[in-house]
C-alpha atoms as a PDB file:
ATOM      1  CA  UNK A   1       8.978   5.142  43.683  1.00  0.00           C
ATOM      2  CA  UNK A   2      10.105   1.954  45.601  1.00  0.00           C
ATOM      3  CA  UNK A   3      12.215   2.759  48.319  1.00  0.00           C
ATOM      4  CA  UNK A   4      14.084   0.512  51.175  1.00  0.00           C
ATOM      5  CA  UNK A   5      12.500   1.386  54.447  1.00  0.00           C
ATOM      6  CA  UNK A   6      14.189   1.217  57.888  1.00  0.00           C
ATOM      7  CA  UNK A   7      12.216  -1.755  58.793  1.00  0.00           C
ATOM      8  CA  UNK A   8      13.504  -3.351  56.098  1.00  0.00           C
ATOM      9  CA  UNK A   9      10.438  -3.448  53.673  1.00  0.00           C
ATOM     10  CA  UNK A  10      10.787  -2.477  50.035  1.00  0.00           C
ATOM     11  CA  UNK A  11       7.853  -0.730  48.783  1.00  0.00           C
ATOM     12  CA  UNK A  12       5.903   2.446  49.025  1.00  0.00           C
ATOM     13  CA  UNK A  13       6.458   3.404  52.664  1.00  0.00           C
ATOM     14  CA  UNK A  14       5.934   6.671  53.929  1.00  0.00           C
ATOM     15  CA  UNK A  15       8.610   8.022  55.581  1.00  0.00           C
ATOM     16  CA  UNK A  16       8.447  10.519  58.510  1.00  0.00           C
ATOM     17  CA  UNK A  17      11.081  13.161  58.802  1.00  0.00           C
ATOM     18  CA  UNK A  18      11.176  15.813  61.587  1.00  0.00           C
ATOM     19  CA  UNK A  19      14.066  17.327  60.799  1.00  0.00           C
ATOM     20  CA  UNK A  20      13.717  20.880  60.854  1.00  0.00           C
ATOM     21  CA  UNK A  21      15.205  22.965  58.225  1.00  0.00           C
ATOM     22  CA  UNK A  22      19.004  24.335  57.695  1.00  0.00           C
ATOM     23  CA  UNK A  23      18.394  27.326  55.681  1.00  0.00           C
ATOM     24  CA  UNK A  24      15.822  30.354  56.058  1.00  0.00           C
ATOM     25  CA  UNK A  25      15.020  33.497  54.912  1.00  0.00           C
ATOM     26  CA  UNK A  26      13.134  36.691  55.062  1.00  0.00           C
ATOM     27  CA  UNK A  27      12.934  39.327  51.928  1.00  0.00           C
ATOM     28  CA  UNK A  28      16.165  39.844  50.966  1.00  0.00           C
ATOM     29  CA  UNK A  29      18.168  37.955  53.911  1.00  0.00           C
ATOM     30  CA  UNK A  30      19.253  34.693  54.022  1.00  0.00           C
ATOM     31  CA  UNK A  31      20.535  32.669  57.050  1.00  0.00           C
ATOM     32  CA  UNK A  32      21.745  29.261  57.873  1.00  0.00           C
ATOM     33  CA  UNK A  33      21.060  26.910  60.889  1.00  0.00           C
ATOM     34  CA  UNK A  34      23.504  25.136  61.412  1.00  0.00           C
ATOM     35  CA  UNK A  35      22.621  23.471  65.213  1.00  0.00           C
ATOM     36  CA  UNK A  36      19.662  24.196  67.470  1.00  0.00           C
ATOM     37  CA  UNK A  37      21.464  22.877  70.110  1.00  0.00           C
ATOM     38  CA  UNK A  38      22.624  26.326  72.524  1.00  0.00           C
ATOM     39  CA  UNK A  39      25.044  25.745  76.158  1.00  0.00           C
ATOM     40  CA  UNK A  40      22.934  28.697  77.268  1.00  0.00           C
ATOM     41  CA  UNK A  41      19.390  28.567  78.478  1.00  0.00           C
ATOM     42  CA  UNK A  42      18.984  32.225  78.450  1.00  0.00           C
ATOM     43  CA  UNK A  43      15.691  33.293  80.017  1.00  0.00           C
ATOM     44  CA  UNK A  44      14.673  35.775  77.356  1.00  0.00           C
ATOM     45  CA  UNK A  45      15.314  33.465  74.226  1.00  0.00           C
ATOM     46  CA  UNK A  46      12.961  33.436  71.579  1.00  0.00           C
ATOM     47  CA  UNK A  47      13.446  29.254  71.844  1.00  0.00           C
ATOM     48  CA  UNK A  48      11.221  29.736  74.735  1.00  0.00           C
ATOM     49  CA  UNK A  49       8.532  30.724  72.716  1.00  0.00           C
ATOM     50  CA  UNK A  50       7.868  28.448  69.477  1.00  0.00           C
ATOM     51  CA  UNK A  51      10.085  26.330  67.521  1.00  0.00           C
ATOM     52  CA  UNK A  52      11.038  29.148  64.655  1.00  0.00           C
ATOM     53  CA  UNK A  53      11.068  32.079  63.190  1.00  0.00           C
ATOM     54  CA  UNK A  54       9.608  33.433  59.682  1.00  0.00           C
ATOM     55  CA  UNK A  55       7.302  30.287  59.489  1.00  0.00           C
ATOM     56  CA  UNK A  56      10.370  28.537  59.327  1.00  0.00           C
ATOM     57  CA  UNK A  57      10.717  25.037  61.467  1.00  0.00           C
ATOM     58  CA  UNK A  58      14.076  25.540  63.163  1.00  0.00           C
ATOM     59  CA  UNK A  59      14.478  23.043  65.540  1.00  0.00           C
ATOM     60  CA  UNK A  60      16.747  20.171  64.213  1.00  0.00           C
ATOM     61  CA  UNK A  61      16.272  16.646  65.068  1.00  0.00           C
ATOM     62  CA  UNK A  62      20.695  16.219  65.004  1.00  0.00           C
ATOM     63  CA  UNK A  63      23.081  18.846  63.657  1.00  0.00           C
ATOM     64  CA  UNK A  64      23.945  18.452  60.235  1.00  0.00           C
ATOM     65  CA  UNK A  65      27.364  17.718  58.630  1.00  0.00           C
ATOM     66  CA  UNK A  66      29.218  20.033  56.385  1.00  0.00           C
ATOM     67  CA  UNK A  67      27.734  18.104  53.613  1.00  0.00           C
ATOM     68  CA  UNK A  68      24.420  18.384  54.396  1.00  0.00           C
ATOM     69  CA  UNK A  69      24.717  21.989  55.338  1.00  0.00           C
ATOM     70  CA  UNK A  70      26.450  22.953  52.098  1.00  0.00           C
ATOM     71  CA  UNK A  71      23.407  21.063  50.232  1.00  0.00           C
ATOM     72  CA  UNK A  72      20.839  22.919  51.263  1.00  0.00           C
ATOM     73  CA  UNK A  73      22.665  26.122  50.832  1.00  0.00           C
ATOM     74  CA  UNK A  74      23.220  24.942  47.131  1.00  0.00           C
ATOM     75  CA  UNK A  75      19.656  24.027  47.017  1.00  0.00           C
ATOM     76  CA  UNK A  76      18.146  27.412  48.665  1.00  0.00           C
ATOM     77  CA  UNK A  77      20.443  30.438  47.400  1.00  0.00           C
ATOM     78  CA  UNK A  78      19.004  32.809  45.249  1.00  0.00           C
ATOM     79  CA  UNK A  79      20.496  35.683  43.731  1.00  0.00           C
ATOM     80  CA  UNK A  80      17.902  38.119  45.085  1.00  0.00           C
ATOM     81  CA  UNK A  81      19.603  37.526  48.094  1.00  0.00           C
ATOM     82  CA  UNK A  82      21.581  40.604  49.433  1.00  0.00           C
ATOM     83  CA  UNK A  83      21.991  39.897  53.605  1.00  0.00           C
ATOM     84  CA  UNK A  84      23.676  36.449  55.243  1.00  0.00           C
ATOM     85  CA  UNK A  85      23.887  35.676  58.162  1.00  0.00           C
ATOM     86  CA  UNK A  86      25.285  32.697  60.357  1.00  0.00           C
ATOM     87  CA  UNK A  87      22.046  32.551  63.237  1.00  0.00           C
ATOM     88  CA  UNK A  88      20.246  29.545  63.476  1.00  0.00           C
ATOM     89  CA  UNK A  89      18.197  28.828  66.337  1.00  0.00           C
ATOM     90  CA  UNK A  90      21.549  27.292  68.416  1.00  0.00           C
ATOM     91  CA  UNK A  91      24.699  28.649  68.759  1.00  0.00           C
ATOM     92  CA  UNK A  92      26.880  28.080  65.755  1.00  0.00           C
ATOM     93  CA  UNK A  93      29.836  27.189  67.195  1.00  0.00           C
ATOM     94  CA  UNK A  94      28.834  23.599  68.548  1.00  0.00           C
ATOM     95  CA  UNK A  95      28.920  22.747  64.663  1.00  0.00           C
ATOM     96  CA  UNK A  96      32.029  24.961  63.792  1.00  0.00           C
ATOM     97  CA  UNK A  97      33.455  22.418  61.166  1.00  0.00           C
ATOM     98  CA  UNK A  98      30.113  22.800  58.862  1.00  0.00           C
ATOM     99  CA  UNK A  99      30.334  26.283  59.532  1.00  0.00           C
ATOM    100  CA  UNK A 100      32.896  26.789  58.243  1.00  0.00           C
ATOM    101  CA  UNK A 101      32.417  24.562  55.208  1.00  0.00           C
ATOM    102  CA  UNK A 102      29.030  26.354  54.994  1.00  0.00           C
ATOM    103  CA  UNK A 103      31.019  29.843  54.862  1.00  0.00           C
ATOM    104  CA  UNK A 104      33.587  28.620  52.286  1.00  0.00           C
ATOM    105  CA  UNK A 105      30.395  27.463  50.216  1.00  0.00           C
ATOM    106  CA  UNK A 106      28.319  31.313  50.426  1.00  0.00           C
ATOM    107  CA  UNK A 107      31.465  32.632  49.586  1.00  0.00           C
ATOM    108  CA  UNK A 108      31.726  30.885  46.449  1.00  0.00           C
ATOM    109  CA  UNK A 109      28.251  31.936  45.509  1.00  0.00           C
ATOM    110  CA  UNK A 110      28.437  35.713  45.961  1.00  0.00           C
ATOM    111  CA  UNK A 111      30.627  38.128  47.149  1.00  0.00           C
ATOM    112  CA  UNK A 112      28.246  39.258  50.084  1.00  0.00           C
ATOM    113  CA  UNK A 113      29.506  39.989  53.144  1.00  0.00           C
ATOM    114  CA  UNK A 114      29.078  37.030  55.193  1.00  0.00           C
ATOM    115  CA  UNK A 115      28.041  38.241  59.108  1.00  0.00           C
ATOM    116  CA  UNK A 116      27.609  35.794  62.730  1.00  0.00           C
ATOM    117  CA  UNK A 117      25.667  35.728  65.719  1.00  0.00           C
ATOM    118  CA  UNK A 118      27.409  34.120  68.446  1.00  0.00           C
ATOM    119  CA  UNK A 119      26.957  33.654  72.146  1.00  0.00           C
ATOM    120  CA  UNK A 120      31.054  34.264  71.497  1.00  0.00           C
ATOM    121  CA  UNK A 121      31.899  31.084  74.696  1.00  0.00           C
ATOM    122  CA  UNK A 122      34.327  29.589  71.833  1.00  0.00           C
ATOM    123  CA  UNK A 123      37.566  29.315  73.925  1.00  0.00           C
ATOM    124  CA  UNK A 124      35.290  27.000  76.167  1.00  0.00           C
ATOM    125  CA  UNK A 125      33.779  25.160  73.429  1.00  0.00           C
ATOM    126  CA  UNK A 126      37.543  24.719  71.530  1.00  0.00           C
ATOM    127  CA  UNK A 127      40.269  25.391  73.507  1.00  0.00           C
ATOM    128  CA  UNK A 128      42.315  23.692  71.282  1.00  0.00           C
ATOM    129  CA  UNK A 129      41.682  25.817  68.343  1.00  0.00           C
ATOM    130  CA  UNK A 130      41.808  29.290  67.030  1.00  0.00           C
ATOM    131  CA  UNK A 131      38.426  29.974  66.080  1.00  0.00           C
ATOM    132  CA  UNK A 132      38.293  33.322  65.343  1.00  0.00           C
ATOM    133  CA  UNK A 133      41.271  32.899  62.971  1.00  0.00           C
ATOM    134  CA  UNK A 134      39.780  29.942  61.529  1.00  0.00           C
ATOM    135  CA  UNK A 135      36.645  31.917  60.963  1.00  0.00           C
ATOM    136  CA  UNK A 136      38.058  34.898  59.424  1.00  0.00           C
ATOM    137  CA  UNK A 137      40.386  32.215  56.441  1.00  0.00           C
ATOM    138  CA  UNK A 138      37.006  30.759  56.159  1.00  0.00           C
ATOM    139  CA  UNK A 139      35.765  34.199  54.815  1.00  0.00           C
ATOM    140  CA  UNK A 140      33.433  35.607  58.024  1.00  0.00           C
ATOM    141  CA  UNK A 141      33.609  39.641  57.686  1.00  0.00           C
ATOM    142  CA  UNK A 142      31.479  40.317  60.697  1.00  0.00           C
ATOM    143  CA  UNK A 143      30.619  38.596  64.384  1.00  0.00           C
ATOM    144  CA  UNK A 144      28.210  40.326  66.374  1.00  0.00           C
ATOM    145  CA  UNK A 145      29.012  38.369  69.955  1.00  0.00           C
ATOM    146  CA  UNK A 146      26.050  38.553  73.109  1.00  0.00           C
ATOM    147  CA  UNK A 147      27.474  39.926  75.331  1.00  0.00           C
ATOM    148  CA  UNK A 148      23.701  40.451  76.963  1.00  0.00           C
ATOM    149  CA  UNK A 149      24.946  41.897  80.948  1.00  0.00           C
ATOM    150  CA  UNK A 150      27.276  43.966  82.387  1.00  0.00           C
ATOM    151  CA  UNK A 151      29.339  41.439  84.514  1.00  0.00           C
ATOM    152  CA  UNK A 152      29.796  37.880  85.092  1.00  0.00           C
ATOM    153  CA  UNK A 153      26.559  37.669  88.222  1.00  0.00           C
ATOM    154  CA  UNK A 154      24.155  39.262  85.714  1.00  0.00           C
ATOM    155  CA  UNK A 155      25.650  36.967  82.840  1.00  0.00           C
ATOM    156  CA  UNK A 156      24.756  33.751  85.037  1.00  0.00           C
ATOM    157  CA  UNK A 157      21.507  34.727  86.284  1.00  0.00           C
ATOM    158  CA  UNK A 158      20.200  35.738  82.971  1.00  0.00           C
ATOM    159  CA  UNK A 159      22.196  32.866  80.441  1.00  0.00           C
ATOM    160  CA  UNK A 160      22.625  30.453  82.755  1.00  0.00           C
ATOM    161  CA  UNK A 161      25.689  29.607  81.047  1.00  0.00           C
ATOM    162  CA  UNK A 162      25.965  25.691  81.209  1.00  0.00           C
ATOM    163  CA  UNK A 163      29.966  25.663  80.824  1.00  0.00           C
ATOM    164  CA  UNK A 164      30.111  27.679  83.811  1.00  0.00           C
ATOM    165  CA  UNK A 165      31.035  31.353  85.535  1.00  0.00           C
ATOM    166  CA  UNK A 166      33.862  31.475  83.682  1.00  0.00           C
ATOM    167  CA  UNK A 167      31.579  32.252  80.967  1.00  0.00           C
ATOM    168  CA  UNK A 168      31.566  36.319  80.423  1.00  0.00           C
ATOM    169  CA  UNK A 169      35.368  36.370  80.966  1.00  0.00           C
ATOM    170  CA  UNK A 170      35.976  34.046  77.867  1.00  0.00           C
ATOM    171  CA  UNK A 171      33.640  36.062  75.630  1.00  0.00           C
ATOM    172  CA  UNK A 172      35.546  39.045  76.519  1.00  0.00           C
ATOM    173  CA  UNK A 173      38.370  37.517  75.596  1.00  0.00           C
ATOM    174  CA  UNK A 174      37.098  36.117  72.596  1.00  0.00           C
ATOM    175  CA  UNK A 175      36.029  39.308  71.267  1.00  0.00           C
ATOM    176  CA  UNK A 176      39.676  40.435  71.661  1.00  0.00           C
ATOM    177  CA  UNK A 177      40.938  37.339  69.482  1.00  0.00           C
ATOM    178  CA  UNK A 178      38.281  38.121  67.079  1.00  0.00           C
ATOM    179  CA  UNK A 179      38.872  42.114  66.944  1.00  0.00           C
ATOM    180  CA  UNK A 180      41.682  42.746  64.758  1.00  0.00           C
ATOM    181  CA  UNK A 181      40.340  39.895  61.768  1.00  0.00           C
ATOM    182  CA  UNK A 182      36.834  41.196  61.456  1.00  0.00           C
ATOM    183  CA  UNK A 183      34.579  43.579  62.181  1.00  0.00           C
ATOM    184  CA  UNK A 184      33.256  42.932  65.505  1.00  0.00           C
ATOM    185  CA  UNK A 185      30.051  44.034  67.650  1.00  0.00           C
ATOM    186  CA  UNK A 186      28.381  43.011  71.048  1.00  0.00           C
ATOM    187  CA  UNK A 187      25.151  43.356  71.711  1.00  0.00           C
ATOM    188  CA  UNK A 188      22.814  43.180  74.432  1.00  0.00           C
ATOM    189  CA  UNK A 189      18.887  42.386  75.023  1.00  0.00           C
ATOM    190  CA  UNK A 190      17.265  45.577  76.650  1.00  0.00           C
ATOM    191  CA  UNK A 191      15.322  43.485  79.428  1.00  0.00           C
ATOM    192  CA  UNK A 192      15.198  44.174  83.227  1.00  0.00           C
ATOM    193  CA  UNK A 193      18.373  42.993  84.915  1.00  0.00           C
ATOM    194  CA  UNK A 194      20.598  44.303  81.681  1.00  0.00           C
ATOM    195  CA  UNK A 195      22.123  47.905  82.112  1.00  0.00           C
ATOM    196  CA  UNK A 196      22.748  49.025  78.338  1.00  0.00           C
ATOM    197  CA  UNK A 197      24.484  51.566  79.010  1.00  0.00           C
ATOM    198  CA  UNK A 198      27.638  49.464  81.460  1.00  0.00           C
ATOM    199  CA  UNK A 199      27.538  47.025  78.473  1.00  0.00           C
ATOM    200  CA  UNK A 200      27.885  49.671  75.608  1.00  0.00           C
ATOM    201  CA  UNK A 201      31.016  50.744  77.813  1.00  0.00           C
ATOM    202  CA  UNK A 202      32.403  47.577  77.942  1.00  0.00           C
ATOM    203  CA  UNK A 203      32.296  47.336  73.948  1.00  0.00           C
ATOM    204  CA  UNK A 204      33.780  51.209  73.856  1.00  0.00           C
ATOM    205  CA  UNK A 205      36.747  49.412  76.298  1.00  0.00           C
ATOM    206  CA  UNK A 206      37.251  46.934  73.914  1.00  0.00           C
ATOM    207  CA  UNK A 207      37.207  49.444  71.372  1.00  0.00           C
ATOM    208  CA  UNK A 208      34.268  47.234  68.826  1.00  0.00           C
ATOM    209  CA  UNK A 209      31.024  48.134  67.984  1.00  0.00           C
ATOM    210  CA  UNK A 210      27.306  47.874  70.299  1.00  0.00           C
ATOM    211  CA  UNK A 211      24.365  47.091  69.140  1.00  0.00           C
ATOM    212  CA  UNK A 212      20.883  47.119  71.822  1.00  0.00           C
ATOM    213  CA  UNK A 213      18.952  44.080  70.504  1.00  0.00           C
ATOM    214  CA  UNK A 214      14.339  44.235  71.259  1.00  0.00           C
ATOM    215  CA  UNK A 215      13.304  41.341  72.930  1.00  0.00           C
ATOM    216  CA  UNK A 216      11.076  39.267  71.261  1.00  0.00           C
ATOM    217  CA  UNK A 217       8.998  37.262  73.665  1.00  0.00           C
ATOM    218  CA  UNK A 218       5.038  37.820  74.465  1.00  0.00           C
ATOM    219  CA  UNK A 219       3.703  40.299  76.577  1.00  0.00           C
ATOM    220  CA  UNK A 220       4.181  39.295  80.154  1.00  0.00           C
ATOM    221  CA  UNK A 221       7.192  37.284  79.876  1.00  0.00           C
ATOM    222  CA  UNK A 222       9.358  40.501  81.215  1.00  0.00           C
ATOM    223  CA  UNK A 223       7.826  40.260  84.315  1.00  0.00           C
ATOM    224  CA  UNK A 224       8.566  36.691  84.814  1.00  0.00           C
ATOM    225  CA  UNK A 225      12.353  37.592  84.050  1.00  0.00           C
ATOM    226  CA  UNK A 226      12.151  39.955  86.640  1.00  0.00           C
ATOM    227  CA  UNK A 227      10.367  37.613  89.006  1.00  0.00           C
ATOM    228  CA  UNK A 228      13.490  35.370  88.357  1.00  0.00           C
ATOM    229  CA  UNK A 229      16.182  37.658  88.897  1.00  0.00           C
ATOM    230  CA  UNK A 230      14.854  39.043  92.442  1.00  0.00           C
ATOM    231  CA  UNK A 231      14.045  35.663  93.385  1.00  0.00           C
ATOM    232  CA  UNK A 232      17.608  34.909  92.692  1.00  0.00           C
ATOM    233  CA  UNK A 233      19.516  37.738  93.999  1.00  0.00           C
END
C-alpha cells in the first residue's frame, strides 16, 4: 500500500509507532488507558517497575482524544467480557473529557457496571467543574479513590503529590462529592509507612467502603521505601 510519509515521500515507508496501547485485558476484565501521564510519583507504583501490565505496553507516547479512545474500545470489546474498569497506567482524570466519552461508549455496549481507579486529586485538577457529577451522568457506578496514608505528612512522603500538600484534604473531599452518586471505596497499599487500620477509619468516617490493596513491586523494593521514609522524617 502506498502511503504519504512524514518526510514527505510517497511510497512504501515503514512507519514507526510507539504508542502504547489504550485498551487491555485479562480473562474476563477489560480496562481502558486513557493517559499514562500521573501528578503523583508515588514510591511504590508499579510504573517504577516496567512499562505494563498483562504483557500489555501501557505507556503512551500523548494521551488520546475521545475519538481515539472510543476507537479502540469499539475495536477491542468482546462480549466475553464481564469486569471494566477505568485504570490505565496514569491517572484518569488528566484526560477526563475522553473519559467520559469512553464511559458513554462501554455503556452503550453492555450493561456492565462500569468501575474507576483514581488518585481522587480532581478538585485540583478541575476546579471549575463537577467531576464527580459529571462522572456519575456519564454512567460510572463505582470509584475506588487512593487514599494510600493516614494523613496529609504520610500522603507527601509516600505520593509526592506534585499539586501540592493540599493534596489528601481534596481527596477527602472529593470522596464526599462523589459519595452520594456512586458507590465509593478508598483503598490503601499495605507498605511500611501506611497504617491500614487509621486509613480504614477514615473511610468508616466518611461512611464508604476500604479496600487494602498488595503491593506489586520486586522483592527488595520495601526496604528502599522504608529507607526513604526514615531518611525523610
Amino acid at each position: 500500500m502506498l502511503i504519504k510519509c512524514s518526510c514527505g515521500f510517497i511510497g512504501r515507508c515503514v512507519v514507526l509507532m510507539s504508542k502504547g496501547d489504550l485498551t487491555y485485558w485479562r480473562e474476563s476484565s477489560f480496562y481502558l488507558n486513557p493517559t499514562s501521564r500521573c501528578m503523583n510519583d508515588c514510591l511504590f507504583c508499579v510504573r517504577h517497575y516496567g512499562a505494563g501490565v498483562f504483557g500489555f505496553d501501557l505507556v503512551l507516547d500523548e494521551d488520546p482524544n475521545a475519538e481515539e479512545l472510543v476507537k479502540a474500545i469499539d475495536d477491542t470489546w468482546d462480549s466475553k467480557f464481564d469486569d471494566v474498569a477505568i485504570v490505565g497506567f496514569g491517572e484518569p482524570l488528566l484526560n477526563l473529557d475522553a473519559v467520559l466519552d469512553a464511559i458513554r461508549k462501554v455503556k452503550e455496549l453492555t450493561k456492565l457496571p462500569i468501575r474507576m481507579n483514581t488518585n481522587g486529586q480532581a478538585l485540583l485538577l478541575h476546579p471549575s467543574r463537577d467531576v464527580a457529577k459529571e462522572l456519575a451522568e456519564a454512567g460510572l457506578d463505582r470509584i475506588q479513590i487512593s487514599l494510600n496514608a493516614q494523613d496529609p505528612d504520610t500522603y507527601f512522603q509516600l505520593c509526592q503529590p506534585k499539586l501540592g500538600r493540599g493534596a489528601f484534604e481534596s481527596i477527602l473531599e472529593f470522596t464526599e462529592q462523589c459519595k452520594p452518586l456512586m458507590k465509593v471505596e478508598l483503598s490503601a497499599v499495605d507498605i511500611p509507612g501506611v497504617d491500614i487500620d487509621a486509613c480504614r477509619g477514615i473511610a468508616e468516617r466518611l461512611g464508604v467502603g476500604f479496600r487494602v490493596r498488595v503491593f506489586k513491586g520486586p522483592e527488595g523494593a520495601l526496604d528502599g521505601i522504608l529507607r526513604t521514609l526514615t531518611t525523610e522524617s
